[in-house]
N, C-alpha and C. Protein backbone atom coordinates (compact mmCIF):
# COMPACT_ATOMS: atom_id res chain seq x y z
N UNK A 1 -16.48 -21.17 43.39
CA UNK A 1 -16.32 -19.75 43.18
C UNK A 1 -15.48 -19.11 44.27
N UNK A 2 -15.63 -19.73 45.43
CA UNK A 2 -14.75 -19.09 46.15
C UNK A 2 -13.10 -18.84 46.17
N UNK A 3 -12.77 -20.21 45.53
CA UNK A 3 -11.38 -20.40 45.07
C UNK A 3 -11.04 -19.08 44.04
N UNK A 4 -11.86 -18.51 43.72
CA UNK A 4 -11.57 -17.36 43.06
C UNK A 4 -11.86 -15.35 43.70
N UNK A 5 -12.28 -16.28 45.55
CA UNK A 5 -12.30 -14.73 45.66
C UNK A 5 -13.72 -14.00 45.48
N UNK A 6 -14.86 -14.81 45.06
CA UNK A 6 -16.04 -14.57 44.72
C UNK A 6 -17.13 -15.11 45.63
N UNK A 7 -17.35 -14.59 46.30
CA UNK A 7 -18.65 -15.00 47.50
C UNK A 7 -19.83 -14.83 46.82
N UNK A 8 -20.40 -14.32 46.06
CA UNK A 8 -21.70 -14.28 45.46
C UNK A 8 -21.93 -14.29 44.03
N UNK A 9 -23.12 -15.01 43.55
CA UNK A 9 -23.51 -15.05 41.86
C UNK A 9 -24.10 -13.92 41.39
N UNK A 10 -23.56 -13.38 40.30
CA UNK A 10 -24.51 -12.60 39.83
C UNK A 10 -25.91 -12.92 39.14
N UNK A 11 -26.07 -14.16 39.26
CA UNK A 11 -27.57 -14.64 38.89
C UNK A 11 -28.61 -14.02 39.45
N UNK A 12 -28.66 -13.67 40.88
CA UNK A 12 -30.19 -12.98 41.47
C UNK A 12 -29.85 -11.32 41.02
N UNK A 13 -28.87 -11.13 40.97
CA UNK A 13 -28.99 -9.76 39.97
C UNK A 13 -29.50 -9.35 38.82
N UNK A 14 -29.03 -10.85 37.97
CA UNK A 14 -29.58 -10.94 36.58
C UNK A 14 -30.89 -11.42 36.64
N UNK A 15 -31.62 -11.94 37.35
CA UNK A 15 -32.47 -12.43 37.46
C UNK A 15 -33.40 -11.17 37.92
N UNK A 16 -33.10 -10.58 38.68
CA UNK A 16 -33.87 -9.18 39.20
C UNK A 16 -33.89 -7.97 37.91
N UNK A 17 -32.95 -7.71 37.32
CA UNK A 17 -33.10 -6.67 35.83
C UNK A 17 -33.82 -7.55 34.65
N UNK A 18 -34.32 -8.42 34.85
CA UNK A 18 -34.75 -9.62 33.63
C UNK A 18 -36.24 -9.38 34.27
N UNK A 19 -36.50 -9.44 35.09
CA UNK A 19 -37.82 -9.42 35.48
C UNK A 19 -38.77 -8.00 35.20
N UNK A 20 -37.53 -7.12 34.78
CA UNK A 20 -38.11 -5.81 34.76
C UNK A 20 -38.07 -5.36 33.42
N UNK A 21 -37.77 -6.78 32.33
CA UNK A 21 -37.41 -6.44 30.87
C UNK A 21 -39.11 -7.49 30.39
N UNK A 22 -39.74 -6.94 29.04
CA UNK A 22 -40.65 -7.04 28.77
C UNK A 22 -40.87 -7.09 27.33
N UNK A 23 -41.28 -8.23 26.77
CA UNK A 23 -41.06 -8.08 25.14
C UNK A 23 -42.75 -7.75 24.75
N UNK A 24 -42.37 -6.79 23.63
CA UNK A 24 -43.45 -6.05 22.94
C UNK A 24 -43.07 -6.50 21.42
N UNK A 25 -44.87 -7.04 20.84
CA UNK A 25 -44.24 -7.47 19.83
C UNK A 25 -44.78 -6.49 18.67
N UNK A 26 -43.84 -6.43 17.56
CA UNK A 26 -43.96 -5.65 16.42
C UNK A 26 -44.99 -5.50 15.64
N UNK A 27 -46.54 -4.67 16.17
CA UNK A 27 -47.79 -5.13 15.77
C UNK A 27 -47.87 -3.97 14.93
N UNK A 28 -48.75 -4.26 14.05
CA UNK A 28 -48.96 -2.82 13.08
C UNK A 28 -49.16 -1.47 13.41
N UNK A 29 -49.96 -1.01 15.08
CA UNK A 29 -49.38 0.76 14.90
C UNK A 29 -48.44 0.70 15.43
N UNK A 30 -47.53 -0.06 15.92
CA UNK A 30 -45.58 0.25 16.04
C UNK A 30 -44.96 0.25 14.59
N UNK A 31 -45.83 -0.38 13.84
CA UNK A 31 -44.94 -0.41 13.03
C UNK A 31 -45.07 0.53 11.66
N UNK A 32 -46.55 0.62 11.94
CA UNK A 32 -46.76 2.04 10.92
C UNK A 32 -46.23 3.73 11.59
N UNK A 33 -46.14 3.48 12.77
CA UNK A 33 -46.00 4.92 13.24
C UNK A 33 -43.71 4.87 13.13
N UNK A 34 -43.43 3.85 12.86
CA UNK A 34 -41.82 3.77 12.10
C UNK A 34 -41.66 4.09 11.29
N UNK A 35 -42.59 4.48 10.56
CA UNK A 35 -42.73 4.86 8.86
C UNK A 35 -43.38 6.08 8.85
N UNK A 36 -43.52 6.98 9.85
CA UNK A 36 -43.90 8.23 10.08
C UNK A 36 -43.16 9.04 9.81
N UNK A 37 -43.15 10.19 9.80
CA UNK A 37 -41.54 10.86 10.18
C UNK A 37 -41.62 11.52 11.82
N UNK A 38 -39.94 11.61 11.87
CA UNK A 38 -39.80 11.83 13.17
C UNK A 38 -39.56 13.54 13.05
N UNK A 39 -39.12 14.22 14.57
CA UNK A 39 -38.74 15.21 14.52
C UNK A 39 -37.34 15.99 13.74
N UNK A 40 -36.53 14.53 14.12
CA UNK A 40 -35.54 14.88 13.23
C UNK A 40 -35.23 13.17 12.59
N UNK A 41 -34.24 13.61 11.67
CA UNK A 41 -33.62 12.29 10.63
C UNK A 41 -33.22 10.99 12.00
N UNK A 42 -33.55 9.84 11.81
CA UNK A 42 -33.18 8.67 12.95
C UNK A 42 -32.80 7.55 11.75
N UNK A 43 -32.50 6.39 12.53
CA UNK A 43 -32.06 5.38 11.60
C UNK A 43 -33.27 4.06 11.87
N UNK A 44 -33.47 3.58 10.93
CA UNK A 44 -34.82 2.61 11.19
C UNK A 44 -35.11 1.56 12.42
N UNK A 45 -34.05 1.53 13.02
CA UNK A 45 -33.69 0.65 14.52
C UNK A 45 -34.40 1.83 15.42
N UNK A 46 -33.95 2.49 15.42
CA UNK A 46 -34.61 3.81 16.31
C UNK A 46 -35.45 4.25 16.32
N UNK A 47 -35.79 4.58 14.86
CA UNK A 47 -37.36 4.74 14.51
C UNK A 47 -38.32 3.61 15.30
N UNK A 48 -37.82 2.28 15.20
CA UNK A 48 -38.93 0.90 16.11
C UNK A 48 -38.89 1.47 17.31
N UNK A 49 -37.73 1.94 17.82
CA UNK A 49 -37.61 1.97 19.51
C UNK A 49 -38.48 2.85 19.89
N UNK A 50 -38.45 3.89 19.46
CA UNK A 50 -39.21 5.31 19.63
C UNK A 50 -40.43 5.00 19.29
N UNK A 51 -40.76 4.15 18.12
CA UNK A 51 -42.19 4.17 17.95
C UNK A 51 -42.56 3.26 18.80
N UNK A 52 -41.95 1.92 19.47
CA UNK A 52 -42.47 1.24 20.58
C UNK A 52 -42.94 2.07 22.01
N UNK A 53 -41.26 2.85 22.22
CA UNK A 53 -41.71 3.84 23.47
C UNK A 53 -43.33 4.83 23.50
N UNK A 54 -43.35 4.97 21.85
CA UNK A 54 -44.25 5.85 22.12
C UNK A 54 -45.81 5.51 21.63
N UNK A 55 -46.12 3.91 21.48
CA UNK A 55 -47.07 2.65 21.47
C UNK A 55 -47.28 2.76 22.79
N UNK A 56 -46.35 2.50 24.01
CA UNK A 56 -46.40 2.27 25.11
C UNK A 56 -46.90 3.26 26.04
N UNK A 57 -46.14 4.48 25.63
CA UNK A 57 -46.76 6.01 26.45
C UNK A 57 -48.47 6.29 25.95
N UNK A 58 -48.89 5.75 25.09
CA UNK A 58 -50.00 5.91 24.69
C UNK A 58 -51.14 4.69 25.36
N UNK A 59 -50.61 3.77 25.73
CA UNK A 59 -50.96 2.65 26.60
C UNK A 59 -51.02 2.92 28.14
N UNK A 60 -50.63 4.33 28.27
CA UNK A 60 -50.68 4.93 29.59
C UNK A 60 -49.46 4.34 30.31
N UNK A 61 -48.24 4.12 29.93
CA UNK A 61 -47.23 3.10 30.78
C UNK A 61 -46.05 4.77 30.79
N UNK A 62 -45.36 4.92 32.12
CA UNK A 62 -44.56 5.69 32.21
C UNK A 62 -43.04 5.27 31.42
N UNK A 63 -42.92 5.58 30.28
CA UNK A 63 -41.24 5.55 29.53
C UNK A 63 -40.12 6.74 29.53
N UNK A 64 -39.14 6.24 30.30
CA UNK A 64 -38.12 6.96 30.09
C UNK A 64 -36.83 6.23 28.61
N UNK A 65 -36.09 6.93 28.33
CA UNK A 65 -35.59 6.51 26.74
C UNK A 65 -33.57 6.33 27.87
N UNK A 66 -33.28 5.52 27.54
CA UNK A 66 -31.91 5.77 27.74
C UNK A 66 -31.04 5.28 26.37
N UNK A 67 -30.33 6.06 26.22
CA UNK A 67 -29.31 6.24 24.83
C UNK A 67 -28.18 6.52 24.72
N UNK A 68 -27.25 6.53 24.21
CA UNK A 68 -25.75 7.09 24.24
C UNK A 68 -26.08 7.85 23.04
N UNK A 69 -26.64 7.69 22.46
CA UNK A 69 -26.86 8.27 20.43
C UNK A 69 -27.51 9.41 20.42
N UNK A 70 -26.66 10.49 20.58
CA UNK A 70 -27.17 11.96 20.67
C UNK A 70 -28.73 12.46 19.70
N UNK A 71 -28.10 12.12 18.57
CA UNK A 71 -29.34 11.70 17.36
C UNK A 71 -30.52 11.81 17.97
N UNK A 72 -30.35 10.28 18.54
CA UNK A 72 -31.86 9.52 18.94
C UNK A 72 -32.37 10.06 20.69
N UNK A 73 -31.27 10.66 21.47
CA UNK A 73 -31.38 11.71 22.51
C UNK A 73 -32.76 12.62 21.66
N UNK A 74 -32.00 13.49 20.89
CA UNK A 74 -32.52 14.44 20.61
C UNK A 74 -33.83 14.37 20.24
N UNK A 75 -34.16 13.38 19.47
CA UNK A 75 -35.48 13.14 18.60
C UNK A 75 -36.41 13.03 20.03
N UNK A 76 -35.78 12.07 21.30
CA UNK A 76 -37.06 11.45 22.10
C UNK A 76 -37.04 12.27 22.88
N UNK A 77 -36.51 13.66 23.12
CA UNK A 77 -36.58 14.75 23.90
C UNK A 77 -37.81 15.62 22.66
N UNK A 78 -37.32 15.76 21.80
CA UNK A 78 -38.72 16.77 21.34
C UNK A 78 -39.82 15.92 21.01
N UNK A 79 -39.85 14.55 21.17
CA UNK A 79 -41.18 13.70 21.18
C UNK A 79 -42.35 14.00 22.60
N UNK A 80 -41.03 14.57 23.52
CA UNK A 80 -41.98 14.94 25.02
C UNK A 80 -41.40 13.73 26.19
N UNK A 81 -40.34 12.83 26.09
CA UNK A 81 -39.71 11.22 26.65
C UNK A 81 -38.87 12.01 27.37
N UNK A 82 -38.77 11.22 28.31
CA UNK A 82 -37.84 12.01 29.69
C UNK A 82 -36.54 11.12 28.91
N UNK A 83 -35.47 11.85 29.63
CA UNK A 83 -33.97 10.79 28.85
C UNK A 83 -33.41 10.44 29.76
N UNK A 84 -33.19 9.00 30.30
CA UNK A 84 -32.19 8.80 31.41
C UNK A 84 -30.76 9.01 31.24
N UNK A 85 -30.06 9.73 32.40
CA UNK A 85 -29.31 9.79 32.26
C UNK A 85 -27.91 8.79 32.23
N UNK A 86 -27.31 8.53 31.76
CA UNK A 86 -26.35 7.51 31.44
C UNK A 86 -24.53 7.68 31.82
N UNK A 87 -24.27 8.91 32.30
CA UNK A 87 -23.26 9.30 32.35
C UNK A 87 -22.72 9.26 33.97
């Protein structure tokens, strides 16, 4: 790597944001509360996310939502979800 100018791996980086990622699996009140309605119109990918985030906030776990998708901004702001900022 050095022959290229590169002194360090990004592996303990990736390895450090991986440790802080957590799979939740698709159990029936995530998946009935997707089939709820939301505050406003979302698309069924979003609907899971939001209803996971908000499986989880109910599990007592602090969730913030980060998004580019104004849409789905909007919905997890009047759900009561802090929105990280991304910009």
């Amino acid at each position: 790597m050095q022959a290229y100018g590169v002194r360090e791996s990004h592996a303990d980086g990736a390895r450090k944001l991986l440790e802080g990622v957590n799979i939740l699996e698709m159990d029936l009140p995530v998946l009935a509360r997707a089939h709820e309605p939301f505050p406003k119109p979302i698309r069924a990918l979003d609907a899971i996310h939001l209803s996971s985030a908000d499986f989880l906030r109910g599990q007592g776990q602090e969730v913030t939502i980060a998004t580019y998708d104004g849409r789905m901004s909007a919905t997890a702001r009047e759900m009561g979800f802090e929105i990280y900022p991304l910009e």
